[in-house]
C-alpha atoms as a PDB file:
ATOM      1  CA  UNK A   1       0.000   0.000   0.000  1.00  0.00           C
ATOM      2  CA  UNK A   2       1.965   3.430  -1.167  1.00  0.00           C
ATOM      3  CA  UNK A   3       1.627   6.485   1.384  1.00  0.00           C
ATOM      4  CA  UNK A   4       0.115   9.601  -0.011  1.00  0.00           C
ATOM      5  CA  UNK A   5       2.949  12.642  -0.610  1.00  0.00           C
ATOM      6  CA  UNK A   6       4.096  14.207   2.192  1.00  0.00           C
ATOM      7  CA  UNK A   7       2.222  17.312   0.625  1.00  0.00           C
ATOM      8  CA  UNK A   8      -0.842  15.740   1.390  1.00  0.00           C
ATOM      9  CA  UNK A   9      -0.475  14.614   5.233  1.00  0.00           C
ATOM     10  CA  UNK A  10      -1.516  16.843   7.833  1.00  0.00           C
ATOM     11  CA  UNK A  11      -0.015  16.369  11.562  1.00  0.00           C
ATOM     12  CA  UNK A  12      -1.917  16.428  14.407  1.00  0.00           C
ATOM     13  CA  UNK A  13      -1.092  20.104  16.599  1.00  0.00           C
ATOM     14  CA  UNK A  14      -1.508  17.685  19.845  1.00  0.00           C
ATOM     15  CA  UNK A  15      -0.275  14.208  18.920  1.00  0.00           C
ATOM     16  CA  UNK A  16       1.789  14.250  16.158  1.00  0.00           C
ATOM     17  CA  UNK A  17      -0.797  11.634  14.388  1.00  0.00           C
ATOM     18  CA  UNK A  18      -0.713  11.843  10.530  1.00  0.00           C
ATOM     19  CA  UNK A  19      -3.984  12.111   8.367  1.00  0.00           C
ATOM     20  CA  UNK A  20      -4.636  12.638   4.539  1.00  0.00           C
ATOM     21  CA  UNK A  21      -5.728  16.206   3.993  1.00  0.00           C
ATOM     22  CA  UNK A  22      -8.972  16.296   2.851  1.00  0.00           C
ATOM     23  CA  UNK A  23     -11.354  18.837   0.853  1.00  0.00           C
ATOM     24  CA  UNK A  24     -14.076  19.919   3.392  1.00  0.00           C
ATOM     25  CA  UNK A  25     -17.385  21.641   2.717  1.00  0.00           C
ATOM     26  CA  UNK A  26     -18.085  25.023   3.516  1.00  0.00           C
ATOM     27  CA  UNK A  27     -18.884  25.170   7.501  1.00  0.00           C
ATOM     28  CA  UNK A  28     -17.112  21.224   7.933  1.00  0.00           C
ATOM     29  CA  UNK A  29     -14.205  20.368  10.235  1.00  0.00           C
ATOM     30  CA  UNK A  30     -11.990  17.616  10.421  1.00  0.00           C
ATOM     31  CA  UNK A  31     -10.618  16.319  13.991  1.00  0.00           C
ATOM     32  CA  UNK A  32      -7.974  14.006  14.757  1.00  0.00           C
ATOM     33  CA  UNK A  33      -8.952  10.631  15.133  1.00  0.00           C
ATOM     34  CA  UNK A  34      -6.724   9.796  18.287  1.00  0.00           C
ATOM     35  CA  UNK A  35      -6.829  12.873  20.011  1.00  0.00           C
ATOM     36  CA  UNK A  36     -10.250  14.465  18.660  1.00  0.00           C
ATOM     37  CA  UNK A  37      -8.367  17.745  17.838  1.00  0.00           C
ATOM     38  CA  UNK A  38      -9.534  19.856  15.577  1.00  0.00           C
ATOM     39  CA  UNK A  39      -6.993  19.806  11.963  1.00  0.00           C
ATOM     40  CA  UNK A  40      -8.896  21.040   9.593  1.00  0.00           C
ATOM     41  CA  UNK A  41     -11.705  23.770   9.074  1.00  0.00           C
ATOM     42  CA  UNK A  42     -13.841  25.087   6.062  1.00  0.00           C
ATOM     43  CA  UNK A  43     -15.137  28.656   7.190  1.00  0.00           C
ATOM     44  CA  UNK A  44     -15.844  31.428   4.009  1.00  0.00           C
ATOM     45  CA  UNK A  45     -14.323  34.325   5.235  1.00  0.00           C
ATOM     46  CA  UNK A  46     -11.821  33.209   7.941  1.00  0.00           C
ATOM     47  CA  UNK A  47      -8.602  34.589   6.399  1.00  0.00           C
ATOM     48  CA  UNK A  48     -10.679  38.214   5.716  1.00  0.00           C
ATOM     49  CA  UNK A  49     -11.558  37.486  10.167  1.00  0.00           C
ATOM     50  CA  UNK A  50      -8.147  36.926  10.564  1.00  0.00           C
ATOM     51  CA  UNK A  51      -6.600  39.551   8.947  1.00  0.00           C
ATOM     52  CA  UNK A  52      -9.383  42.064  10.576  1.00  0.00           C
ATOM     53  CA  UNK A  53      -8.699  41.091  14.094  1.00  0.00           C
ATOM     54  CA  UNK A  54      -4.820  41.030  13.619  1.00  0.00           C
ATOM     55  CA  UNK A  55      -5.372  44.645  12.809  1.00  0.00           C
ATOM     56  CA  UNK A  56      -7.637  45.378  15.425  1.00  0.00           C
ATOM     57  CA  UNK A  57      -5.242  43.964  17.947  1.00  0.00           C
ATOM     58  CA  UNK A  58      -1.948  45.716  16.722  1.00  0.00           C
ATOM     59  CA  UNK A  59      -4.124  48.715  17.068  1.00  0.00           C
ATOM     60  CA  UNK A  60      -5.455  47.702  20.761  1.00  0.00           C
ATOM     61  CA  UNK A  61      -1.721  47.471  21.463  1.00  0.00           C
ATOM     62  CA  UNK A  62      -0.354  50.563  20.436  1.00  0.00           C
ATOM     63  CA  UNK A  63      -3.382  51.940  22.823  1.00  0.00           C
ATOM     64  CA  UNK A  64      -2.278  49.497  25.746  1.00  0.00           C
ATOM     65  CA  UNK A  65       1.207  51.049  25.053  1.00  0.00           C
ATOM     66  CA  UNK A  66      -0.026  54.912  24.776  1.00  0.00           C
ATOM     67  CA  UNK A  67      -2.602  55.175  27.853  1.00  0.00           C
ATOM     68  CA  UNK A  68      -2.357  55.276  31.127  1.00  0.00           C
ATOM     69  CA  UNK A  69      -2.754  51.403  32.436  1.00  0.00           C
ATOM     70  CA  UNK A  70      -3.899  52.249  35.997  1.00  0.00           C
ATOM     71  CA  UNK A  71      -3.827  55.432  38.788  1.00  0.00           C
ATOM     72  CA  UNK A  72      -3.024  54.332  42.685  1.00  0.00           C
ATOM     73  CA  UNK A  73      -4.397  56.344  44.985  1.00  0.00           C
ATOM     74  CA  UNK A  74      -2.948  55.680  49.161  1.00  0.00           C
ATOM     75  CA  UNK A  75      -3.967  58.400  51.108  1.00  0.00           C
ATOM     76  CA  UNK A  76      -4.122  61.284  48.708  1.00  0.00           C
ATOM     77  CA  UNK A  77      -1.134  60.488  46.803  1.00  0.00           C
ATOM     78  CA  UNK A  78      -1.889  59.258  42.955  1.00  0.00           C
ATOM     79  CA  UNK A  79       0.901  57.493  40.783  1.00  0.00           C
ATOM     80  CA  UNK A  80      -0.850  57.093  37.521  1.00  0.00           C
ATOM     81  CA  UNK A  81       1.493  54.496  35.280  1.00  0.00           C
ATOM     82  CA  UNK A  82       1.368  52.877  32.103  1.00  0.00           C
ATOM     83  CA  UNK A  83       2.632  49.761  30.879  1.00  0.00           C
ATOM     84  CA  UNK A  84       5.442  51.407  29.312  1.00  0.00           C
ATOM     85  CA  UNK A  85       6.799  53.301  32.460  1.00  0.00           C
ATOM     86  CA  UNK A  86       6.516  49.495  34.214  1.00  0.00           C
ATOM     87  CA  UNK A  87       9.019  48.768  31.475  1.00  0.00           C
ATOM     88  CA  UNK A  88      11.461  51.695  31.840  1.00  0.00           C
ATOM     89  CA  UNK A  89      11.048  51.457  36.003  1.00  0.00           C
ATOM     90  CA  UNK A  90      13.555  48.526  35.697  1.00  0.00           C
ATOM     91  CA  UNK A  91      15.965  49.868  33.028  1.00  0.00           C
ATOM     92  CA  UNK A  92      18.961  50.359  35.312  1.00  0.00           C
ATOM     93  CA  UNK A  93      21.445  47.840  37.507  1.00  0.00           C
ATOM     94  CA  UNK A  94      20.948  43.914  37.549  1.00  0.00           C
ATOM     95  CA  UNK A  95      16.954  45.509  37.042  1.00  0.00           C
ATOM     96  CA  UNK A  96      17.905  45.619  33.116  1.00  0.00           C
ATOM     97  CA  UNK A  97      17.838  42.186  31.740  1.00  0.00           C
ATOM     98  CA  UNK A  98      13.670  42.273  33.385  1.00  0.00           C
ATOM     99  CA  UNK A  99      13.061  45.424  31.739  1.00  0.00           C
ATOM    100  CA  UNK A 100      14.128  43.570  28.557  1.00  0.00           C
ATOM    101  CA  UNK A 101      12.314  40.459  28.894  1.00  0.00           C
ATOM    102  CA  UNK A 102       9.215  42.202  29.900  1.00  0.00           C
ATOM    103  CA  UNK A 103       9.544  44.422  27.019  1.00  0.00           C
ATOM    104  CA  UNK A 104      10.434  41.314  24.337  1.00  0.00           C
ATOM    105  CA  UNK A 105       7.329  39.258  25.664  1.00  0.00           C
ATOM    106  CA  UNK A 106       4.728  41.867  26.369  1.00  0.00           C
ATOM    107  CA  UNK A 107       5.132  44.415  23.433  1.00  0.00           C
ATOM    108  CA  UNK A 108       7.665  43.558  20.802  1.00  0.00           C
ATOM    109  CA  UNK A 109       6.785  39.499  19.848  1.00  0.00           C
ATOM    110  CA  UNK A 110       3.127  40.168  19.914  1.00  0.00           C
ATOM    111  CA  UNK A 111       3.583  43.355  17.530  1.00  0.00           C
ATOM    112  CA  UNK A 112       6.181  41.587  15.455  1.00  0.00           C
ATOM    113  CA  UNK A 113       3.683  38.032  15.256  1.00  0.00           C
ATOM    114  CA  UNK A 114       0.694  40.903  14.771  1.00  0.00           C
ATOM    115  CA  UNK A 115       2.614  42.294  11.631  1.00  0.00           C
ATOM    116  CA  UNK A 116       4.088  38.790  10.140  1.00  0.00           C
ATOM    117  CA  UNK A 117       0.587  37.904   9.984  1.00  0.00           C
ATOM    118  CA  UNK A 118      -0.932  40.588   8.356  1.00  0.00           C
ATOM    119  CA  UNK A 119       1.659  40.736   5.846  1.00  0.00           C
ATOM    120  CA  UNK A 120       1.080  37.269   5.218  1.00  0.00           C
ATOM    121  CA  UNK A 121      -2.139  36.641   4.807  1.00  0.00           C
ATOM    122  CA  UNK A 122      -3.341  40.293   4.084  1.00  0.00           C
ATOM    123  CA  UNK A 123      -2.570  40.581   0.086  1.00  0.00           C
ATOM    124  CA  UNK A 124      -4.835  36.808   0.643  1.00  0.00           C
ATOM    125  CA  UNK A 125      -7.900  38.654   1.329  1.00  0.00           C
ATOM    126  CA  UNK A 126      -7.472  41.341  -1.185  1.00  0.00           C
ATOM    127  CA  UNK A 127      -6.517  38.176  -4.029  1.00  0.00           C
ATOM    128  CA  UNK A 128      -3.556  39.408  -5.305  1.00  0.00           C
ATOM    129  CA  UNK A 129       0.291  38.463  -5.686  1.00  0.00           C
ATOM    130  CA  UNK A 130       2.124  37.370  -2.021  1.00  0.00           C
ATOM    131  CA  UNK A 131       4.304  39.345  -0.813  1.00  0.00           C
ATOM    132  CA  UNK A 132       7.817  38.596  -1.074  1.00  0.00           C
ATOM    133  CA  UNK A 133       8.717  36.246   1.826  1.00  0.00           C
ATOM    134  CA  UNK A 134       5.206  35.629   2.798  1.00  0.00           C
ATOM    135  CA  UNK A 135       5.627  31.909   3.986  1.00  0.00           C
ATOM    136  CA  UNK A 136       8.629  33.386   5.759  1.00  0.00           C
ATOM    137  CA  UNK A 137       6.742  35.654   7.302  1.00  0.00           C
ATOM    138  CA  UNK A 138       3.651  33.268   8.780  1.00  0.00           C
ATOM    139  CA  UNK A 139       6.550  30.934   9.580  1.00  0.00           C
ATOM    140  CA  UNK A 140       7.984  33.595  11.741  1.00  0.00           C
ATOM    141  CA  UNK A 141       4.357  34.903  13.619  1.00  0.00           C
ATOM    142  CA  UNK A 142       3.741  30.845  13.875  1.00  0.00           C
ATOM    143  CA  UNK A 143       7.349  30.618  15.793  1.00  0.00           C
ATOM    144  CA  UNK A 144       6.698  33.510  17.900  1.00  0.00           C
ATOM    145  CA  UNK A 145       3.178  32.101  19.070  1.00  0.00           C
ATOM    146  CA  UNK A 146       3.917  30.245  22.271  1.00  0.00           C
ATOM    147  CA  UNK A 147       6.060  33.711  23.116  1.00  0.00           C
ATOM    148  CA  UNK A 148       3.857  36.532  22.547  1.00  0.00           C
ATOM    149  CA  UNK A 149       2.510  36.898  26.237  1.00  0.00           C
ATOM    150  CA  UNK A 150       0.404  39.607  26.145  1.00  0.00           C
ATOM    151  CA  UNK A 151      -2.318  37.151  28.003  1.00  0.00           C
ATOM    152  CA  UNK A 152      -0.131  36.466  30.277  1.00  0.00           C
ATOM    153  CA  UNK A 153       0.799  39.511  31.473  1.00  0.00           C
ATOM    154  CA  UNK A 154      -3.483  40.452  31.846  1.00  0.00           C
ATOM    155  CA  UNK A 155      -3.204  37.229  34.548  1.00  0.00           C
ATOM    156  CA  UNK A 156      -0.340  38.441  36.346  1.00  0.00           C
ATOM    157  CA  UNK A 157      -1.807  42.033  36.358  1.00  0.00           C
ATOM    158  CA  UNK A 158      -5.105  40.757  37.929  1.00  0.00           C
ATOM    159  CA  UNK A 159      -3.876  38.558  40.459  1.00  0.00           C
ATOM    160  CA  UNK A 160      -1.774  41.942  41.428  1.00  0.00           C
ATOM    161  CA  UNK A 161      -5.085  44.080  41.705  1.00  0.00           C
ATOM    162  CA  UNK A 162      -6.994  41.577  43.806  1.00  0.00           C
ATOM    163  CA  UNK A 163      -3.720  42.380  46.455  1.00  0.00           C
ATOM    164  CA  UNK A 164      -3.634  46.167  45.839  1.00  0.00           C
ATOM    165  CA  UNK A 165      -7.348  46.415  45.977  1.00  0.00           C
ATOM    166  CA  UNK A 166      -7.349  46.293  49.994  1.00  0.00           C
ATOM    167  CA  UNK A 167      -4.340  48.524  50.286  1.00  0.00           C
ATOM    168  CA  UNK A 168      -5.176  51.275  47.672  1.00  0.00           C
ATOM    169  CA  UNK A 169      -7.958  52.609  45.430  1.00  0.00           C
ATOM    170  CA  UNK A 170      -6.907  51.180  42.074  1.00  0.00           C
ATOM    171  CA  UNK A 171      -8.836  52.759  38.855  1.00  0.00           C
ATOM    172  CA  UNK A 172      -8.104  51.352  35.533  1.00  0.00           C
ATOM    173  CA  UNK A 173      -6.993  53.671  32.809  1.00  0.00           C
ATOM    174  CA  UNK A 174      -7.810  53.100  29.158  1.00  0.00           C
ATOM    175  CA  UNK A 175      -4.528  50.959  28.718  1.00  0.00           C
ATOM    176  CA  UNK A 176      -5.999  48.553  31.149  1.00  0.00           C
ATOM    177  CA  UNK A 177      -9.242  47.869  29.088  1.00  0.00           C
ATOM    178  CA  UNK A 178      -7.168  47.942  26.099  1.00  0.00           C
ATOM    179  CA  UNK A 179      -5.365  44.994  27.185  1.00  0.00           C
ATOM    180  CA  UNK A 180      -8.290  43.111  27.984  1.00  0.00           C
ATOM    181  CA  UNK A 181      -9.979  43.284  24.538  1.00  0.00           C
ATOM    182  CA  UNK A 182      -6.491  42.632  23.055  1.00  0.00           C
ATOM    183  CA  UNK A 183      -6.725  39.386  25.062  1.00  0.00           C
ATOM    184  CA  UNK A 184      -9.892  38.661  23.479  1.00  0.00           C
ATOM    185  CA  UNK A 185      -9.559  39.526  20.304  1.00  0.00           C
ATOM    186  CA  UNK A 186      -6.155  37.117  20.158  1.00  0.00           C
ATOM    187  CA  UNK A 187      -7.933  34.107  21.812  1.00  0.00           C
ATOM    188  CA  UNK A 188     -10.601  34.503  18.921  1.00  0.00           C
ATOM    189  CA  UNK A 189      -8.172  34.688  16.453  1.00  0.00           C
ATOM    190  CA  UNK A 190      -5.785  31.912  17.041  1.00  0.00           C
ATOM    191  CA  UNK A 191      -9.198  29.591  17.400  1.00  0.00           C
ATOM    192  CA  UNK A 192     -10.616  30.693  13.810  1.00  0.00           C
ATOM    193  CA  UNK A 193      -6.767  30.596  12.411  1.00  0.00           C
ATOM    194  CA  UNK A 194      -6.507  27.652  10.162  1.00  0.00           C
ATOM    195  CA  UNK A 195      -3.095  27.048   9.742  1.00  0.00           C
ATOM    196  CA  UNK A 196      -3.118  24.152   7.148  1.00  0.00           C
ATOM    197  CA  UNK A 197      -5.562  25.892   4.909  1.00  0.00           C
ATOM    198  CA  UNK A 198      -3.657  29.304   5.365  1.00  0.00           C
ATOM    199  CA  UNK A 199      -0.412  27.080   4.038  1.00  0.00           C
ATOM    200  CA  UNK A 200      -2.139  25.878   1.329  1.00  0.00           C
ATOM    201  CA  UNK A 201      -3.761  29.477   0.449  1.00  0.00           C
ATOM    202  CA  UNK A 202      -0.005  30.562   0.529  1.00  0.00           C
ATOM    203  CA  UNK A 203       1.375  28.002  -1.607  1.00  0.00           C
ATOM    204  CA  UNK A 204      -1.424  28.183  -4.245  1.00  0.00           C
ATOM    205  CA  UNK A 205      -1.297  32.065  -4.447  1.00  0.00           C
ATOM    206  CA  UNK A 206       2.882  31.887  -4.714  1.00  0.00           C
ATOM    207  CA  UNK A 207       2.086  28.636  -7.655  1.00  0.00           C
ATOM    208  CA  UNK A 208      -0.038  30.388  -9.840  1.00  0.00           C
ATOM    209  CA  UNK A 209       2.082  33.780  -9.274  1.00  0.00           C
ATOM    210  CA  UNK A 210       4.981  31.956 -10.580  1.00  0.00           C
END
């Protein structure tokens, strides 16, 4: 019995298990059939939702970076701060390599996997040419996924508020609320993102480009 080409196997996100790629119906999904996880996906309009909430988030973030996160108020005295100060508040001494980290996780990978994926998948929607370096480029925001923390950093930011709340009166800026739709919006994105039919979109667009 001859195995189908390797171009025509799809690998299971949670078990490695290997399954023939299949041509679904509009609205159909495929799941594994160890595992149950979902492989494949047939949804009109997903790589337009994509590309719309990638935008909306990369805009969410340059708000979470802009606005004021939160204002502390202890006995009269405010400290308003922003998520950017929280960055720059550790920039000196054996402080620096935090300040760095924090920065890397929480701003610059989520931008950078924000932008790799609309540049992707954006000239997609529209139905013209790739860009140059295209697979390169969803390669790169599908490397950076398990490091973009932006999520993250919303848990460890709550689980700091329910502590300050007793001590201080804590009122959330703009930043704050920013965050938490980014959060949102990037959950519902990485569950519509089909990443074997946004491969195969890729490499038919580059084929008949050639």
């Amino acid at each position: 019995m001859s195995l189908p080409p390797l171009k025509d196997l799809v690998a299971c996100h949670h078990c490695d298990t290997l399954h023939t790629a299949a041509t679904l119906p509009d609205g159909a999904s495929a799941a594994c059939q160890r595992c149950h996880a979902v492989l494949q996906t047939s949804r009109p309009g997903a790589l337009a939702s994509v590309v719309s909430l990638a935008v909306s988030a990369f805009v969410l973030m340059i708000a979470a970076i802009s606005f004021p996160f939160m204002d502390l108020d202890v006995s009269g005295n405010h400290n308003a701060t922003s998520v950017f100060n929280a960055i720059t508040a550790f920039n000196a001494g054996l402080a620096l390599p935090l300040a760095v980290a924090v920065a890397m996780f929480i701003i610059i990978l989520p931008l950078t996997r924000l932008a790799a994926i609309i540049y992707a998948i954006g000239p997609l929607v529209r139905g013209t040419t790739p860009r140059p370096l295209a697979r390169q480029a969803y390669a790169l925001a599908e490397t950076l996924r398990p490091w973009a923390m932006a999520e993250i950093f919303m848990v460890g930011v709550t689980v700091a508020l329910i502590k300050v709340a007793g001590l201080a009166t804590v009122t959330l800026g703009p930043a704050f609320w920013a965050f938490a739709a980014l959060v949102i919006i990037t959950v519902v994105k990485d569950q519509i993102m089909n990443r074997y039919a946004i491969w195969e979109a890729l490499d038919k667009a580059t084929q008949q480009a050639a």
